[in-house]
Protein backbone atom coordinates (compact mmCIF):
# COMPACT_ATOMS: atom_id res chain seq x y z
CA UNK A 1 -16.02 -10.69 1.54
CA UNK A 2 -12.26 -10.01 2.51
CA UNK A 3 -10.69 -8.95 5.82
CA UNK A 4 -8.74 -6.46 5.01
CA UNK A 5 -6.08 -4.28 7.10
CA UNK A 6 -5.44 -0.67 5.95
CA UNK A 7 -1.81 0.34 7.09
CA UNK A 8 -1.04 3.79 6.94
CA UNK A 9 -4.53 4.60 7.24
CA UNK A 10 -4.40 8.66 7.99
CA UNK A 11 -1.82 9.36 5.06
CA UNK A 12 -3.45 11.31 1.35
CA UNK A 13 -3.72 8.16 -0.08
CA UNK A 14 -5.48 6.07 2.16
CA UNK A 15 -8.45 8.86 2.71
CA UNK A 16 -8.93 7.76 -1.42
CA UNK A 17 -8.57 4.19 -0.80
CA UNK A 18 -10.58 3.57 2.19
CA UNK A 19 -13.72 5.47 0.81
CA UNK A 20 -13.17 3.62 -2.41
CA UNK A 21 -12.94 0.33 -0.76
CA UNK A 22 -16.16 1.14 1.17
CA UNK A 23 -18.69 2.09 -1.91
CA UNK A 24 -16.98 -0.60 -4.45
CA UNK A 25 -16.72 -3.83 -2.37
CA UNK A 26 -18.29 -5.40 0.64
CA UNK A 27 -14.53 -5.86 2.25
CA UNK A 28 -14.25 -5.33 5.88
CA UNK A 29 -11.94 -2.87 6.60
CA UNK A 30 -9.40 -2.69 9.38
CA UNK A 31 -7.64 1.09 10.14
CA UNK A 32 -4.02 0.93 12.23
CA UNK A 33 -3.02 4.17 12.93
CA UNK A 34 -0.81 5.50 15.63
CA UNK A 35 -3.64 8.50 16.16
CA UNK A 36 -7.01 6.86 15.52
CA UNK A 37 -9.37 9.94 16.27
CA UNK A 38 -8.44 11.35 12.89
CA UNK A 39 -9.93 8.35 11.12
CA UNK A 40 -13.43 9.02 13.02
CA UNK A 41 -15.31 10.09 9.76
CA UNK A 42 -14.83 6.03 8.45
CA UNK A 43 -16.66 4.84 11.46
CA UNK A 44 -18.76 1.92 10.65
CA UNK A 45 -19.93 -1.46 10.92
CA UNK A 46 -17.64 -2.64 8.54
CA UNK A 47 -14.59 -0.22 9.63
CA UNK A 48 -12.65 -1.37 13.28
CA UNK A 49 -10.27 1.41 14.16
CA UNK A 50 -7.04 -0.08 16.06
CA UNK A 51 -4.39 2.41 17.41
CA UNK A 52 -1.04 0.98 17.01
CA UNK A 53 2.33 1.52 15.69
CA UNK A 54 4.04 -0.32 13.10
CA UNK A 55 7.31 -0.53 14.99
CA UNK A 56 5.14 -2.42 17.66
CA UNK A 57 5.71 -5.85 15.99
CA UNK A 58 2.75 -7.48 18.88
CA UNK A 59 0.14 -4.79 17.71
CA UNK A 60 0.49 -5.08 14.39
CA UNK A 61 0.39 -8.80 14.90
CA UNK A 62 -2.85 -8.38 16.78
CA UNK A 63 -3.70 -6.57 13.79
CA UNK A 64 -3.31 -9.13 11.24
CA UNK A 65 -5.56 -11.97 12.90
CA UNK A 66 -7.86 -13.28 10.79
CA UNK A 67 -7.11 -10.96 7.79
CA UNK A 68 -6.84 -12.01 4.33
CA UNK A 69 -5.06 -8.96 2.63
CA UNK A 70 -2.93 -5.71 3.93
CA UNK A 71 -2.43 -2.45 2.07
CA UNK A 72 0.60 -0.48 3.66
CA UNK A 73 0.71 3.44 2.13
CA UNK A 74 3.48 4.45 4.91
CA UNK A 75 6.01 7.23 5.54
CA UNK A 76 8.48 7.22 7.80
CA UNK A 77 11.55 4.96 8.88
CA UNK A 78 10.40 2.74 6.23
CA UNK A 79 12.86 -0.23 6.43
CA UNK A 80 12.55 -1.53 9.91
CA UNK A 81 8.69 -1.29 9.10
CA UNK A 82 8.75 -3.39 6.08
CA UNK A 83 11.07 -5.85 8.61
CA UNK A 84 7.94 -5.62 10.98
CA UNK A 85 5.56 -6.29 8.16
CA UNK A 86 6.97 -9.00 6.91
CA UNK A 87 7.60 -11.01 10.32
CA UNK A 88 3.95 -10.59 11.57
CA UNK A 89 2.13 -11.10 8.04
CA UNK A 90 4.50 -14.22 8.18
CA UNK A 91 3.50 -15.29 11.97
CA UNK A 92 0.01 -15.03 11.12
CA UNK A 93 -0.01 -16.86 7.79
CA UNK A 94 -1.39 -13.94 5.76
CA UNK A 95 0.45 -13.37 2.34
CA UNK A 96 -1.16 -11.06 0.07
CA UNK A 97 0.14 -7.75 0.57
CA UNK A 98 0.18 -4.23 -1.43
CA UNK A 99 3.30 -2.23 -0.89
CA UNK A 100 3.68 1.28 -1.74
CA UNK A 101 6.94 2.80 -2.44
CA UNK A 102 7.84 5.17 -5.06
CA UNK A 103 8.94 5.74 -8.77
CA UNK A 104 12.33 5.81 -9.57
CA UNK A 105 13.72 3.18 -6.98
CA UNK A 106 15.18 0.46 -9.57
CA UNK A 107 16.64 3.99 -11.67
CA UNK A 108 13.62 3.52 -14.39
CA UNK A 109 12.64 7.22 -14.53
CA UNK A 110 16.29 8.27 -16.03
CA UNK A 111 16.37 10.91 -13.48
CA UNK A 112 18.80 10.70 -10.73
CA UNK A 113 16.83 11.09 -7.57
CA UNK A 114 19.45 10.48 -5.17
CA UNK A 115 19.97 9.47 -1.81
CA UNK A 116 16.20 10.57 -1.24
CA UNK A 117 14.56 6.95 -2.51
CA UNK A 118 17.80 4.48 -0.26
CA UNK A 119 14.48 3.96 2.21
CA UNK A 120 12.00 3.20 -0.69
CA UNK A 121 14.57 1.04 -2.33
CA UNK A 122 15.84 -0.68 0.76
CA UNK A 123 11.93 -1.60 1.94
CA UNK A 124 11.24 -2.35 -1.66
CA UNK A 125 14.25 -5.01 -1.47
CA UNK A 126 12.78 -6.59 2.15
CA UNK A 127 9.37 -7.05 0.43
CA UNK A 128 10.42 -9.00 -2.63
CA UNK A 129 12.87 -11.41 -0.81
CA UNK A 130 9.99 -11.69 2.04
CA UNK A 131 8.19 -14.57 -0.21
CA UNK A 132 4.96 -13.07 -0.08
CA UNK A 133 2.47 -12.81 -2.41
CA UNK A 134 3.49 -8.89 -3.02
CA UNK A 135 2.13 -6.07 -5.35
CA UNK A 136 4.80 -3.40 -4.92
CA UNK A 137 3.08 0.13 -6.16
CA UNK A 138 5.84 2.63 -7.69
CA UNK A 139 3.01 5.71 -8.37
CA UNK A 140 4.21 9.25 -9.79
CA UNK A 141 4.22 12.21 -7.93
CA UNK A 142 0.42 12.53 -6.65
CA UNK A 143 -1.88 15.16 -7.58
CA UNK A 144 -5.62 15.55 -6.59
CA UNK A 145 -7.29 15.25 -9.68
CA UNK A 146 -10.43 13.59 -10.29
CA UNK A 147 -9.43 11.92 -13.51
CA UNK A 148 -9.22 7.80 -13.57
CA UNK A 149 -6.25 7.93 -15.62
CA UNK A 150 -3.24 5.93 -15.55
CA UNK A 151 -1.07 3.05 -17.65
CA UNK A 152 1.12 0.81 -15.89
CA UNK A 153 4.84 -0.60 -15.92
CA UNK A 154 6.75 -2.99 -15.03
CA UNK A 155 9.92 -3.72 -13.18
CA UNK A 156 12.90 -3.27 -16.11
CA UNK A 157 10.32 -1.60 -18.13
CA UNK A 158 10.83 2.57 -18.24
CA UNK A 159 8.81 4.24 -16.00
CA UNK A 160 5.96 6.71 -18.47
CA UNK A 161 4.63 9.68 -17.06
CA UNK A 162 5.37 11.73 -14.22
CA UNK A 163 1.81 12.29 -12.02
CA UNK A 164 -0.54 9.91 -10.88
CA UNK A 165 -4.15 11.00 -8.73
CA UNK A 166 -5.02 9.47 -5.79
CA UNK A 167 -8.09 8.53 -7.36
CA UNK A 168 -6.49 6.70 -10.10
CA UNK A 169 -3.97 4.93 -7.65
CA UNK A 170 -7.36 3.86 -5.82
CA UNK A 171 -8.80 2.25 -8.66
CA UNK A 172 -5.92 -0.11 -8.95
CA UNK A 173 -6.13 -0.66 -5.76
CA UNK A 174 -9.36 -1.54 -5.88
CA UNK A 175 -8.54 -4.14 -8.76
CA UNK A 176 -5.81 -5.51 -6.73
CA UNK A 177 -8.24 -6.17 -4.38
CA UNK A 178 -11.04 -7.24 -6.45
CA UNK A 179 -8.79 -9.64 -7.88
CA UNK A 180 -6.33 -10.46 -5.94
CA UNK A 181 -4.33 -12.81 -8.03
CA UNK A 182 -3.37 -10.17 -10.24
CA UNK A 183 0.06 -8.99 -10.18
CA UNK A 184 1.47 -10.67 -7.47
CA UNK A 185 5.30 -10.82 -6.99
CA UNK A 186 5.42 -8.01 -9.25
CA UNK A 187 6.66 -4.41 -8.59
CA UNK A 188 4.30 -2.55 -11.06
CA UNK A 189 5.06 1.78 -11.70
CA UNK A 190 1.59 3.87 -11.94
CA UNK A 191 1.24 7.55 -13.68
CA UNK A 192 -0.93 9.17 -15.95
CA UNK A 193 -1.31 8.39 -19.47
């Protein structure tokens, strides 16, 4: 049984993720989210709901004791929270840590997507020089499909496809965290076969 804290914990992804998390494993789950009463339907006795803010570097902190693993699906000003991250997973000795950020940040897509991914590369950049023990998830566009359907690539490697479902991004997730040796220090693209 894992400790495990759920960053990001309101956003599309997450509300796959956390349910998946739930049936699949016997993880203890913990949800940080600035508005907690919108994560009510996860309640549980292995669910603890914490209100905090990731620019909030102490509650985040007090977030992280005694966990083993943290999933961050966030929007936002994305840089200064992968700074934030990184410090307090560092202060309290936790290392493994999935990152999601979005295809097409290392150019691998062949499309130009402009200015739009400098956040998603920039936080990308703080979590591979952090030195922890980092999955970096680049998933395609999402879609809400039911299909378990997906192929993975690698950092240099061309991104394939262009969509990826939420439920397929939570079954990787779910072997990430099943096995959490796999992939680590890797920056690994997810779409649709």
């Amino acid at each position: 049984m894992q400790n495990i804290l759920i960053l990001g914990a309101t956003g599309s992804l997450a509300a796959q993720i956390i349910p998946t998390l739930l049936a699949e494993t016997d993880d203890n789950l913990t949800l940080f989210a600035r508005n907690p009463s919108r994560l009510a339907q996860f309640k549980s006795e292995r669910v603890q709901i914490v209100q905090g803010d990731m620019m909030n570097i102490e509650q985040l902190s007090e977030a992280l004791k005694g966990k083993d693993m943290v999933y961050a699906g966030l929007a936002g000003n994305l840089e200064p929270m992968a700074k934030n991250l990184v410090t307090a997973m560092k202060s309290a000795q936790v290392k493994r840590l999935i990152w999601v950020s979005s295809m097409g940040i290392y150019g691998e897509t062949g499309e130009d997507h402009g200015a739009i991914l400098d956040p998603y590369r920039r936080s990308a950049q703080i979590i591979e020089q952090s030195g922890l023990d980092y999955t970096i998830l680049r998933p395609g566009w999402f879609t809400n499909g039911q299909e378990i359907d997906y192929q993975l690539t690698h950092k240099g490697e061309n991104f394939k496809g262009h969509s990826v479902s939420r439920k397929s991004i939570a079954d990787f997730v779910l072997k990430l965290v099943q096995h959490p040796e796999l992939e680590i220090k890797q920056s690994v693209g997810i779409a649709k076969e």
